[in-house]
ModelCIF file with pLDDT and N, C-alpha, C, O atoms, coordinates in Angstrom:
data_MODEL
#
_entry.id   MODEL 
#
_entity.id                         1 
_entity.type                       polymer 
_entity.pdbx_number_of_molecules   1 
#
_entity_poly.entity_id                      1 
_entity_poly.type                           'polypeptide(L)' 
_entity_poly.nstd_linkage                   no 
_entity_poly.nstd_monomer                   no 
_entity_poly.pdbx_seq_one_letter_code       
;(UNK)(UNK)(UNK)(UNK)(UNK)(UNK)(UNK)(UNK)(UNK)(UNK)(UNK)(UNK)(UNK)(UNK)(UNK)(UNK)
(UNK)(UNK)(UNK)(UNK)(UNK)(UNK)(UNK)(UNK)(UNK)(UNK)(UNK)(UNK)(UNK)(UNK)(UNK)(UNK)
(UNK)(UNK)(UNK)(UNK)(UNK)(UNK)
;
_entity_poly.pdbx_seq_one_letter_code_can   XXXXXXXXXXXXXXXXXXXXXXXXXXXXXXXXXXXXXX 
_entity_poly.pdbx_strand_id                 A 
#
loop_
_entity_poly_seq.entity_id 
_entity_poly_seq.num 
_entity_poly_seq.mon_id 
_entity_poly_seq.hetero 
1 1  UNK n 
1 2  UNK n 
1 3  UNK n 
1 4  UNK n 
1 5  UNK n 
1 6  UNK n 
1 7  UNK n 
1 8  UNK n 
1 9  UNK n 
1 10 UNK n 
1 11 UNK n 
1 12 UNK n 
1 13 UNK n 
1 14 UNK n 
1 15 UNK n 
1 16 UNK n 
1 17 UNK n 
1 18 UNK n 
1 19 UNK n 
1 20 UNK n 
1 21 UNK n 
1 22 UNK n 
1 23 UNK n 
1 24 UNK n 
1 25 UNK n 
1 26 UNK n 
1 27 UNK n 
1 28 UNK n 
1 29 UNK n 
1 30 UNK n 
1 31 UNK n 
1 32 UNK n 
1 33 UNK n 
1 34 UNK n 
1 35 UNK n 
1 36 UNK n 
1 37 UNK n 
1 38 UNK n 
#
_struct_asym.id          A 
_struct_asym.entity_id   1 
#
loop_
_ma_qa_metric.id 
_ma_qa_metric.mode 
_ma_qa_metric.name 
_ma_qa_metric.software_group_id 
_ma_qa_metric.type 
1 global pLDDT . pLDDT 
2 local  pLDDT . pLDDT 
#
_ma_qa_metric_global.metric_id      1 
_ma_qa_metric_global.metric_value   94.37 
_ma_qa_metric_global.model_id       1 
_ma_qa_metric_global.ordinal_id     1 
#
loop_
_ma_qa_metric_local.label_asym_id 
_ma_qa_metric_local.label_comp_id 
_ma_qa_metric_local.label_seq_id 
_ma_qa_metric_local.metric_id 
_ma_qa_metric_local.metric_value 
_ma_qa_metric_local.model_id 
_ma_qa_metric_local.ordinal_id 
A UNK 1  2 93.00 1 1  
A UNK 2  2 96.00 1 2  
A UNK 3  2 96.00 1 3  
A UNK 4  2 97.00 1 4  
A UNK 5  2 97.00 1 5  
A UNK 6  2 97.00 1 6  
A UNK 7  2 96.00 1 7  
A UNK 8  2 93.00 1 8  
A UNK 9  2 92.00 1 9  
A UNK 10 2 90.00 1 10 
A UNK 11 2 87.00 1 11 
A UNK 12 2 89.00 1 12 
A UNK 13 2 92.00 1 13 
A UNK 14 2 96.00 1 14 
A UNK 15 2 96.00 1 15 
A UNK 16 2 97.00 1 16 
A UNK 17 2 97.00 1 17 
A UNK 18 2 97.00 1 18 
A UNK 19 2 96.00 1 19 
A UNK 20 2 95.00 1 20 
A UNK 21 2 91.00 1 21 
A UNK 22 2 84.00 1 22 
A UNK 23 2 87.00 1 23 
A UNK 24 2 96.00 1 24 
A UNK 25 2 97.00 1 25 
A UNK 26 2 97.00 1 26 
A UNK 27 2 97.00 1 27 
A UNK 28 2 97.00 1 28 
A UNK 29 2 97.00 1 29 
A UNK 30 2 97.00 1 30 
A UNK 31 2 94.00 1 31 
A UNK 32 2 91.00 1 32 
A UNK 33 2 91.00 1 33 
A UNK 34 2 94.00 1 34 
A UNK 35 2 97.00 1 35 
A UNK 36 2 97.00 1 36 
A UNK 37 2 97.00 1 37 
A UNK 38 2 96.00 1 38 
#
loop_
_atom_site.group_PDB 
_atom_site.id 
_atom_site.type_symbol 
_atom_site.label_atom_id 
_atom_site.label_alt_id 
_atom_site.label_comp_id 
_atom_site.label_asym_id 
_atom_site.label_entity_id 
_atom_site.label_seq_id 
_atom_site.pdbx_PDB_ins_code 
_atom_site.Cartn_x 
_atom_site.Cartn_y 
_atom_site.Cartn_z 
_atom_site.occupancy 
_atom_site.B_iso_or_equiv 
_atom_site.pdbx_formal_charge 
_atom_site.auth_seq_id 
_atom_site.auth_comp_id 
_atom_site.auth_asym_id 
_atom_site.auth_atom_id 
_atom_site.pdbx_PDB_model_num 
ATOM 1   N N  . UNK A 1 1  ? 9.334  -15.182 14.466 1.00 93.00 ? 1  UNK A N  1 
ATOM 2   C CA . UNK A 1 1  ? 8.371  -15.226 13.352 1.00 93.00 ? 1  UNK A CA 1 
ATOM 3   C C  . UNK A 1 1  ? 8.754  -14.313 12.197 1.00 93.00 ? 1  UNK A C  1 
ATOM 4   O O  . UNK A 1 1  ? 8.249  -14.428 11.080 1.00 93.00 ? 1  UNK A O  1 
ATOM 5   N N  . UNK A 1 2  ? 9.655  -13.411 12.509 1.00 96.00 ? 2  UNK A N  1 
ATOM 6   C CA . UNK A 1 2  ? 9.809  -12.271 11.183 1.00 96.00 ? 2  UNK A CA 1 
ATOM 7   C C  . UNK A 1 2  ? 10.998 -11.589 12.117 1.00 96.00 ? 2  UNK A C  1 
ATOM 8   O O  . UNK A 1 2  ? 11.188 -11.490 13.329 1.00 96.00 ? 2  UNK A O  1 
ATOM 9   N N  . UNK A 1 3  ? 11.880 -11.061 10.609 1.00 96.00 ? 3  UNK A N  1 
ATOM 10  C CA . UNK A 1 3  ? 13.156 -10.069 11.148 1.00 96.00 ? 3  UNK A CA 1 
ATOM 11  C C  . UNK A 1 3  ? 12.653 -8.555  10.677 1.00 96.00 ? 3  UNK A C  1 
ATOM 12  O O  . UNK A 1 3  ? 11.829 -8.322  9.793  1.00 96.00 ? 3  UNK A O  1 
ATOM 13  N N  . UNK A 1 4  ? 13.365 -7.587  11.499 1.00 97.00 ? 4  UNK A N  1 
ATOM 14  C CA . UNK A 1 4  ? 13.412 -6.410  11.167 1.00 97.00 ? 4  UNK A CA 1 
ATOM 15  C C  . UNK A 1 4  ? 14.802 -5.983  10.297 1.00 97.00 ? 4  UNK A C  1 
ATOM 16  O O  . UNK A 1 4  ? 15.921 -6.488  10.378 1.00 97.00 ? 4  UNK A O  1 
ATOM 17  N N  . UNK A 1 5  ? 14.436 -5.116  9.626  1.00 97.00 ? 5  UNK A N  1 
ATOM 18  C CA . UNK A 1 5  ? 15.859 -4.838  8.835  1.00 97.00 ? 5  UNK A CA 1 
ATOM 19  C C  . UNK A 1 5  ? 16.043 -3.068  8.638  1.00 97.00 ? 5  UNK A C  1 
ATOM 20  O O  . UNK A 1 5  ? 15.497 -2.572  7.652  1.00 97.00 ? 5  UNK A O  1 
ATOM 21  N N  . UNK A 1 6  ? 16.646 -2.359  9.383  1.00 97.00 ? 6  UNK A N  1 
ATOM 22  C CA . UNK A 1 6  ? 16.700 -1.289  9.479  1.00 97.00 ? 6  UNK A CA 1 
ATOM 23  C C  . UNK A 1 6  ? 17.379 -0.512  7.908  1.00 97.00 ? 6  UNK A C  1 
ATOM 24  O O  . UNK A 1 6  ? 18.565 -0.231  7.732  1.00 97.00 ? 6  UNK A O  1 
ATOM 25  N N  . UNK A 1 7  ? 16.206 -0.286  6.879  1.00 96.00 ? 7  UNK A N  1 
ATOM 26  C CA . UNK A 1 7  ? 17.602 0.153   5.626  1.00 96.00 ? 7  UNK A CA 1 
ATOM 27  C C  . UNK A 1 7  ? 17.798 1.730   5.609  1.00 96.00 ? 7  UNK A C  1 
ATOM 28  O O  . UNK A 1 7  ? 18.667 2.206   4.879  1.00 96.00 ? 7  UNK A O  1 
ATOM 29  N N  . UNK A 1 8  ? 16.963 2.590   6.444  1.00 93.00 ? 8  UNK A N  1 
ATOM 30  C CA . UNK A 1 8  ? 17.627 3.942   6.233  1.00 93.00 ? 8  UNK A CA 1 
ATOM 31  C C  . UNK A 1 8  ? 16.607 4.751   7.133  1.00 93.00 ? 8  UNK A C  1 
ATOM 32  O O  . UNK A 1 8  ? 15.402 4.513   7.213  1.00 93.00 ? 8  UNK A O  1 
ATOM 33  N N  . UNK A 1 9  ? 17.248 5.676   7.747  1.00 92.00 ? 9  UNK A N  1 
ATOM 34  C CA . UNK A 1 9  ? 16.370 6.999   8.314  1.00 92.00 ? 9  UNK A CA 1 
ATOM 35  C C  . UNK A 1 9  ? 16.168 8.232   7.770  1.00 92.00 ? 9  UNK A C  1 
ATOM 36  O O  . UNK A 1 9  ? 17.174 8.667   7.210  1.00 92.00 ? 9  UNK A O  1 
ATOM 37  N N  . UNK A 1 10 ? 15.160 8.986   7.741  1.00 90.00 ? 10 UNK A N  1 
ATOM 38  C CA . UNK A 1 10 ? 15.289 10.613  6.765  1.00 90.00 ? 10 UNK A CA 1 
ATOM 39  C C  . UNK A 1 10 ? 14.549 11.386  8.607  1.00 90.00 ? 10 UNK A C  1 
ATOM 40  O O  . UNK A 1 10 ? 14.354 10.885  9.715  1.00 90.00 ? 10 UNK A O  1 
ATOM 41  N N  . UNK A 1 11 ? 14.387 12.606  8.085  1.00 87.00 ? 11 UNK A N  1 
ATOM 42  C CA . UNK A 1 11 ? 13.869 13.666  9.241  1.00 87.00 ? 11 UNK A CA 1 
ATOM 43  C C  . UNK A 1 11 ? 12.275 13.231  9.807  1.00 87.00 ? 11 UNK A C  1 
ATOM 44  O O  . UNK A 1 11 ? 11.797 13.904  10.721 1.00 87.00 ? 11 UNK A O  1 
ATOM 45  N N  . UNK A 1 12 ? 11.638 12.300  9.334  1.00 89.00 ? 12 UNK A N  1 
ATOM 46  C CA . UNK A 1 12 ? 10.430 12.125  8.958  1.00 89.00 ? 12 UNK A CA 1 
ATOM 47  C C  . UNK A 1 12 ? 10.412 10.592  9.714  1.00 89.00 ? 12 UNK A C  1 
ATOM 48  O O  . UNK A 1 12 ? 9.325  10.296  10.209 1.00 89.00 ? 12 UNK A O  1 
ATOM 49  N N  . UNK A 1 13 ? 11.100 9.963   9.800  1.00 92.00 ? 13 UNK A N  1 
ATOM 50  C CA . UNK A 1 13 ? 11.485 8.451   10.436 1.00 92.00 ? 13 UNK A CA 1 
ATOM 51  C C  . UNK A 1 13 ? 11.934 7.514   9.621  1.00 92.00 ? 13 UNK A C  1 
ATOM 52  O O  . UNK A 1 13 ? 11.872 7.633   8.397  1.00 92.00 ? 13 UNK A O  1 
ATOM 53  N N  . UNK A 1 14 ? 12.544 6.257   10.362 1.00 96.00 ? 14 UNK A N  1 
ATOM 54  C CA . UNK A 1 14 ? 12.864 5.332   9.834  1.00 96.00 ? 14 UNK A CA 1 
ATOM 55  C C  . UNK A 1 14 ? 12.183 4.652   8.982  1.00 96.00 ? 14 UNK A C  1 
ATOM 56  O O  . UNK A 1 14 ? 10.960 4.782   9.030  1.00 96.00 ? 14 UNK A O  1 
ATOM 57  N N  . UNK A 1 15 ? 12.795 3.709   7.931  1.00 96.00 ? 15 UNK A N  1 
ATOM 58  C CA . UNK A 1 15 ? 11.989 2.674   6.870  1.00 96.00 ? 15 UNK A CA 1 
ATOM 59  C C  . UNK A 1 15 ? 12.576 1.105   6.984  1.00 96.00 ? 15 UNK A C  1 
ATOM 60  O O  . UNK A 1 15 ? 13.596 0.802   6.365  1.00 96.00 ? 15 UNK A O  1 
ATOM 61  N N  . UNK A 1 16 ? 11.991 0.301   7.669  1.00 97.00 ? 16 UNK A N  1 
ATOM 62  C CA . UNK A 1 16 ? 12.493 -0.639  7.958  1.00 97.00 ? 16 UNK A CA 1 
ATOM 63  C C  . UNK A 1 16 ? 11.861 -1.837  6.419  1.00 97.00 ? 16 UNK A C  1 
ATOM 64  O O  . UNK A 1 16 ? 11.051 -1.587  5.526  1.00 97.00 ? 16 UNK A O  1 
ATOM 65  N N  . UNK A 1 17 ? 12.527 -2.871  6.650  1.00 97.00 ? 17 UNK A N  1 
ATOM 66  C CA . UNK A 1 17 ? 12.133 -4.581  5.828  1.00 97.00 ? 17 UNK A CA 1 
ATOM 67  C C  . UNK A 1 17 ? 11.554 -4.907  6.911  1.00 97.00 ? 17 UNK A C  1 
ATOM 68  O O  . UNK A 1 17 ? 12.051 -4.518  7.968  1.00 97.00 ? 17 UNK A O  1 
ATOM 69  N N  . UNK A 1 18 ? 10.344 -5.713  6.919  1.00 97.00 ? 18 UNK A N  1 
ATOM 70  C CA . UNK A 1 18 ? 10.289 -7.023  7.662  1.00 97.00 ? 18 UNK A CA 1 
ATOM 71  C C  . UNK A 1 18 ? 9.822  -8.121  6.522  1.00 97.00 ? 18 UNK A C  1 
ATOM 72  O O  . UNK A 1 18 ? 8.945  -8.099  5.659  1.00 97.00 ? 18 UNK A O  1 
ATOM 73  N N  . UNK A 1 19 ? 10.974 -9.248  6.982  1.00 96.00 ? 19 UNK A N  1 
ATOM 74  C CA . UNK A 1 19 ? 10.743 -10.030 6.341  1.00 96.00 ? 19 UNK A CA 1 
ATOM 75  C C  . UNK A 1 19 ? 10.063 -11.288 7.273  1.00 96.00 ? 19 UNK A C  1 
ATOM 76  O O  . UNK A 1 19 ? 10.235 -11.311 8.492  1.00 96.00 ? 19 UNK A O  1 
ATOM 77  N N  . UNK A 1 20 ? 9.179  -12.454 6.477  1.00 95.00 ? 20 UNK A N  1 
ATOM 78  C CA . UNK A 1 20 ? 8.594  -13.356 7.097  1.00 95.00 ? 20 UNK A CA 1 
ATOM 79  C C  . UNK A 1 20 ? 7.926  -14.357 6.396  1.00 95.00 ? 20 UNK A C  1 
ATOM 80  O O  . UNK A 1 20 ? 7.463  -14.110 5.283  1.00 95.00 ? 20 UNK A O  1 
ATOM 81  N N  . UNK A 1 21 ? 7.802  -15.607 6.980  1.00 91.00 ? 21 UNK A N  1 
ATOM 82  C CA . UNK A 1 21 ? 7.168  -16.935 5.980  1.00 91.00 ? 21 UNK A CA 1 
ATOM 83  C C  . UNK A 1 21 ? 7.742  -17.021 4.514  1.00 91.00 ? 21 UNK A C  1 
ATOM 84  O O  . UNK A 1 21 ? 7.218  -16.725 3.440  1.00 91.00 ? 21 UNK A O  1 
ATOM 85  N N  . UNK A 1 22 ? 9.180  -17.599 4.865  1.00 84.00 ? 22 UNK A N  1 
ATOM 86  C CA . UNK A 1 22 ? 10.309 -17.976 3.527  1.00 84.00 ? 22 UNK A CA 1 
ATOM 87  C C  . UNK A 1 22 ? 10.122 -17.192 2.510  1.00 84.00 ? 22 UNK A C  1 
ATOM 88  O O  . UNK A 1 22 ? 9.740  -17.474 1.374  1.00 84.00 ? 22 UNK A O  1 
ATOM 89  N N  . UNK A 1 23 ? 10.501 -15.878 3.112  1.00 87.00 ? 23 UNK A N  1 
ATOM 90  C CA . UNK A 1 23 ? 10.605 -14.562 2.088  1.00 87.00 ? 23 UNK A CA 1 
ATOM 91  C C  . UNK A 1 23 ? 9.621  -13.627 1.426  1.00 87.00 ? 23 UNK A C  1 
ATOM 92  O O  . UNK A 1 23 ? 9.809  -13.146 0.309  1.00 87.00 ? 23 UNK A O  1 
ATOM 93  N N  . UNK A 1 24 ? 8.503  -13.385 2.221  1.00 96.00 ? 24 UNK A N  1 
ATOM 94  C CA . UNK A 1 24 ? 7.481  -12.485 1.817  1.00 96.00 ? 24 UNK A CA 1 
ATOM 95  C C  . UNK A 1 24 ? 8.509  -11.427 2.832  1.00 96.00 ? 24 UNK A C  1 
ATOM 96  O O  . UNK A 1 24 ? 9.175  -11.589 3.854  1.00 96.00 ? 24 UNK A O  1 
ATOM 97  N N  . UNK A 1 25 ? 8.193  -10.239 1.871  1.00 97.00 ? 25 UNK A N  1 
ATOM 98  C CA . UNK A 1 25 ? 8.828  -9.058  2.284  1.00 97.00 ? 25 UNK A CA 1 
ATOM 99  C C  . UNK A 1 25 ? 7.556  -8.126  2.507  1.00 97.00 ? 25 UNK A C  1 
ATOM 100 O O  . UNK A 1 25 ? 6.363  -8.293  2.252  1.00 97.00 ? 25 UNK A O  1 
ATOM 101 N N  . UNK A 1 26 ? 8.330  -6.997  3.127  1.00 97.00 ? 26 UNK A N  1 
ATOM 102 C CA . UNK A 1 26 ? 7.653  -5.166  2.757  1.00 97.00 ? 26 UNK A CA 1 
ATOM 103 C C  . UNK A 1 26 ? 8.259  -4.680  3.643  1.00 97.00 ? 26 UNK A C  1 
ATOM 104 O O  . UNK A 1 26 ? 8.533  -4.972  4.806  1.00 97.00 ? 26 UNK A O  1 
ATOM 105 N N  . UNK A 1 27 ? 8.618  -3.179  2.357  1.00 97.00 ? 27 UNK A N  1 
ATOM 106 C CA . UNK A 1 27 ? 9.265  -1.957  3.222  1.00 97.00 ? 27 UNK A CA 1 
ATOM 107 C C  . UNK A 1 27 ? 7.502  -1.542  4.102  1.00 97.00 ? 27 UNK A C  1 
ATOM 108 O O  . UNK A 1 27 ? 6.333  -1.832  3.849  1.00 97.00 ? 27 UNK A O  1 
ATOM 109 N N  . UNK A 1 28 ? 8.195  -0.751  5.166  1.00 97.00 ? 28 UNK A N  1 
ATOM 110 C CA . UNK A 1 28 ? 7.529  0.007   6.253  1.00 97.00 ? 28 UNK A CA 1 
ATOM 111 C C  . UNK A 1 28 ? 7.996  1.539   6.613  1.00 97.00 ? 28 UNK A C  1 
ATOM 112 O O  . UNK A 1 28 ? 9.105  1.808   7.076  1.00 97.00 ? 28 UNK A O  1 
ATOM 113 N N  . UNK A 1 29 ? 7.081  2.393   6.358  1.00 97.00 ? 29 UNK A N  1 
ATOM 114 C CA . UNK A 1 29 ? 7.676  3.621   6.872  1.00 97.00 ? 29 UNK A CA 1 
ATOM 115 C C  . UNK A 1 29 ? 7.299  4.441   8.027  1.00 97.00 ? 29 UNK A C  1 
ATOM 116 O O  . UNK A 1 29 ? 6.476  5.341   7.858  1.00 97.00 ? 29 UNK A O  1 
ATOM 117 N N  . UNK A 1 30 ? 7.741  4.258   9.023  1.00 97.00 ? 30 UNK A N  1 
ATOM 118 C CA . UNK A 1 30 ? 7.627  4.776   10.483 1.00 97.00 ? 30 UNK A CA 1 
ATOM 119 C C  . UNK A 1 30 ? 7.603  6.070   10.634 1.00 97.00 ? 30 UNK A C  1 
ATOM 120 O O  . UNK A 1 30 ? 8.689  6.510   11.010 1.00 97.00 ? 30 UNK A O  1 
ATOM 121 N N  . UNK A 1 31 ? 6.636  6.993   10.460 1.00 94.00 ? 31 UNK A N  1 
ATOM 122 C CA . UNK A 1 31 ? 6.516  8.485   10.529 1.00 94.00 ? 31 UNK A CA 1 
ATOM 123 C C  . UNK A 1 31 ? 6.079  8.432   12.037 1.00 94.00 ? 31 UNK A C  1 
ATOM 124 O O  . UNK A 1 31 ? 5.424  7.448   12.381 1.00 94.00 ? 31 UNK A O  1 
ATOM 125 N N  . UNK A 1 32 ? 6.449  9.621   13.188 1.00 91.00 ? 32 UNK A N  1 
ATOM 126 C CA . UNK A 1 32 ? 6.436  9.692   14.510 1.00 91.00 ? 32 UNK A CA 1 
ATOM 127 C C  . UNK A 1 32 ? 5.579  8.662   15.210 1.00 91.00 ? 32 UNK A C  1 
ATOM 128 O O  . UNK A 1 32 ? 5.982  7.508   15.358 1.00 91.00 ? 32 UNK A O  1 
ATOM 129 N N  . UNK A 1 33 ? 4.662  8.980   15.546 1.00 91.00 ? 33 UNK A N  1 
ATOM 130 C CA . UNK A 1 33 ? 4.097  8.007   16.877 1.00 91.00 ? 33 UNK A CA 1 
ATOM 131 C C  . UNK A 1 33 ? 3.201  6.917   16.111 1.00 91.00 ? 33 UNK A C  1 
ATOM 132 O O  . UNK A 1 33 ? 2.750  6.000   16.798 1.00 91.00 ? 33 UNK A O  1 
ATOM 133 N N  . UNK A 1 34 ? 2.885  6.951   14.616 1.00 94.00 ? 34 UNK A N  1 
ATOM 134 C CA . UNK A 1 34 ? 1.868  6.225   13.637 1.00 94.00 ? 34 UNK A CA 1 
ATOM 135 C C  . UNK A 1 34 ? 1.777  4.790   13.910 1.00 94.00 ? 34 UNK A C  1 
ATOM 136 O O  . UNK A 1 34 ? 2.831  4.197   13.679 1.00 94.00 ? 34 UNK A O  1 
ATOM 137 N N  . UNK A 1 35 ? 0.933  4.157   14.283 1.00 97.00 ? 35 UNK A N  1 
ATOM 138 C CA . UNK A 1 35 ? 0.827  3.178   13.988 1.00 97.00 ? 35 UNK A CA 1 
ATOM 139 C C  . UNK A 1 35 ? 1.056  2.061   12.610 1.00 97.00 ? 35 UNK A C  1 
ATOM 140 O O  . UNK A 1 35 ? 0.087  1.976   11.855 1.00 97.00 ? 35 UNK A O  1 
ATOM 141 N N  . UNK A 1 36 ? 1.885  1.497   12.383 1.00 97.00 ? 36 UNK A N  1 
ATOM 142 C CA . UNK A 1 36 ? 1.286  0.448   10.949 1.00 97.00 ? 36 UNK A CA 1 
ATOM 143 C C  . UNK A 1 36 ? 1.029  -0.607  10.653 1.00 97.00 ? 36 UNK A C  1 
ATOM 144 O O  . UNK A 1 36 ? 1.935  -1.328  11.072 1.00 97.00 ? 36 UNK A O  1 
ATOM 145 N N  . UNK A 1 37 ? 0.394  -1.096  10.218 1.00 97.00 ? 37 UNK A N  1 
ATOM 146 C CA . UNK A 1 37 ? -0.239 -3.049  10.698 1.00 97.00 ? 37 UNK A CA 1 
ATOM 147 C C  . UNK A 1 37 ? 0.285  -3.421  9.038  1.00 97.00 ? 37 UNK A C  1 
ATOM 148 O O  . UNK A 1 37 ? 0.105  -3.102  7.862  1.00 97.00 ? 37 UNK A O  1 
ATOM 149 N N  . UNK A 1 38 ? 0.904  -4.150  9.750  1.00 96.00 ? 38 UNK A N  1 
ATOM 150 C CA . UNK A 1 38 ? 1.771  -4.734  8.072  1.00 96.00 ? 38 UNK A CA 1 
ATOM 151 C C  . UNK A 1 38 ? 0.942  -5.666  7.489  1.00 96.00 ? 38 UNK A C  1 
ATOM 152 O O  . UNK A 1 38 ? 1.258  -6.190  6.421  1.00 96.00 ? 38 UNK A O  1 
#
């Protein structure tokens, strides 16, 4: 249903793409245990 796209890590966590439904995007930023509902 959707790809992950890993574009970079800092000290703080990763920031992934997910992309989905013929190109709706959004960055995501994964700070420790956080939940995020895209």
């Amino acid at each position: 249903r959707a790809q992950l796209w890993f574009a970079f890590a800092d000290e703080s966590g990763p920031t992934v793409e997910i992309v989905w439904d013929k190109g709706n995007n959004q960055f995501v930023k994964l700070e420790g245990e956080e939940s995020v509902e895209t």
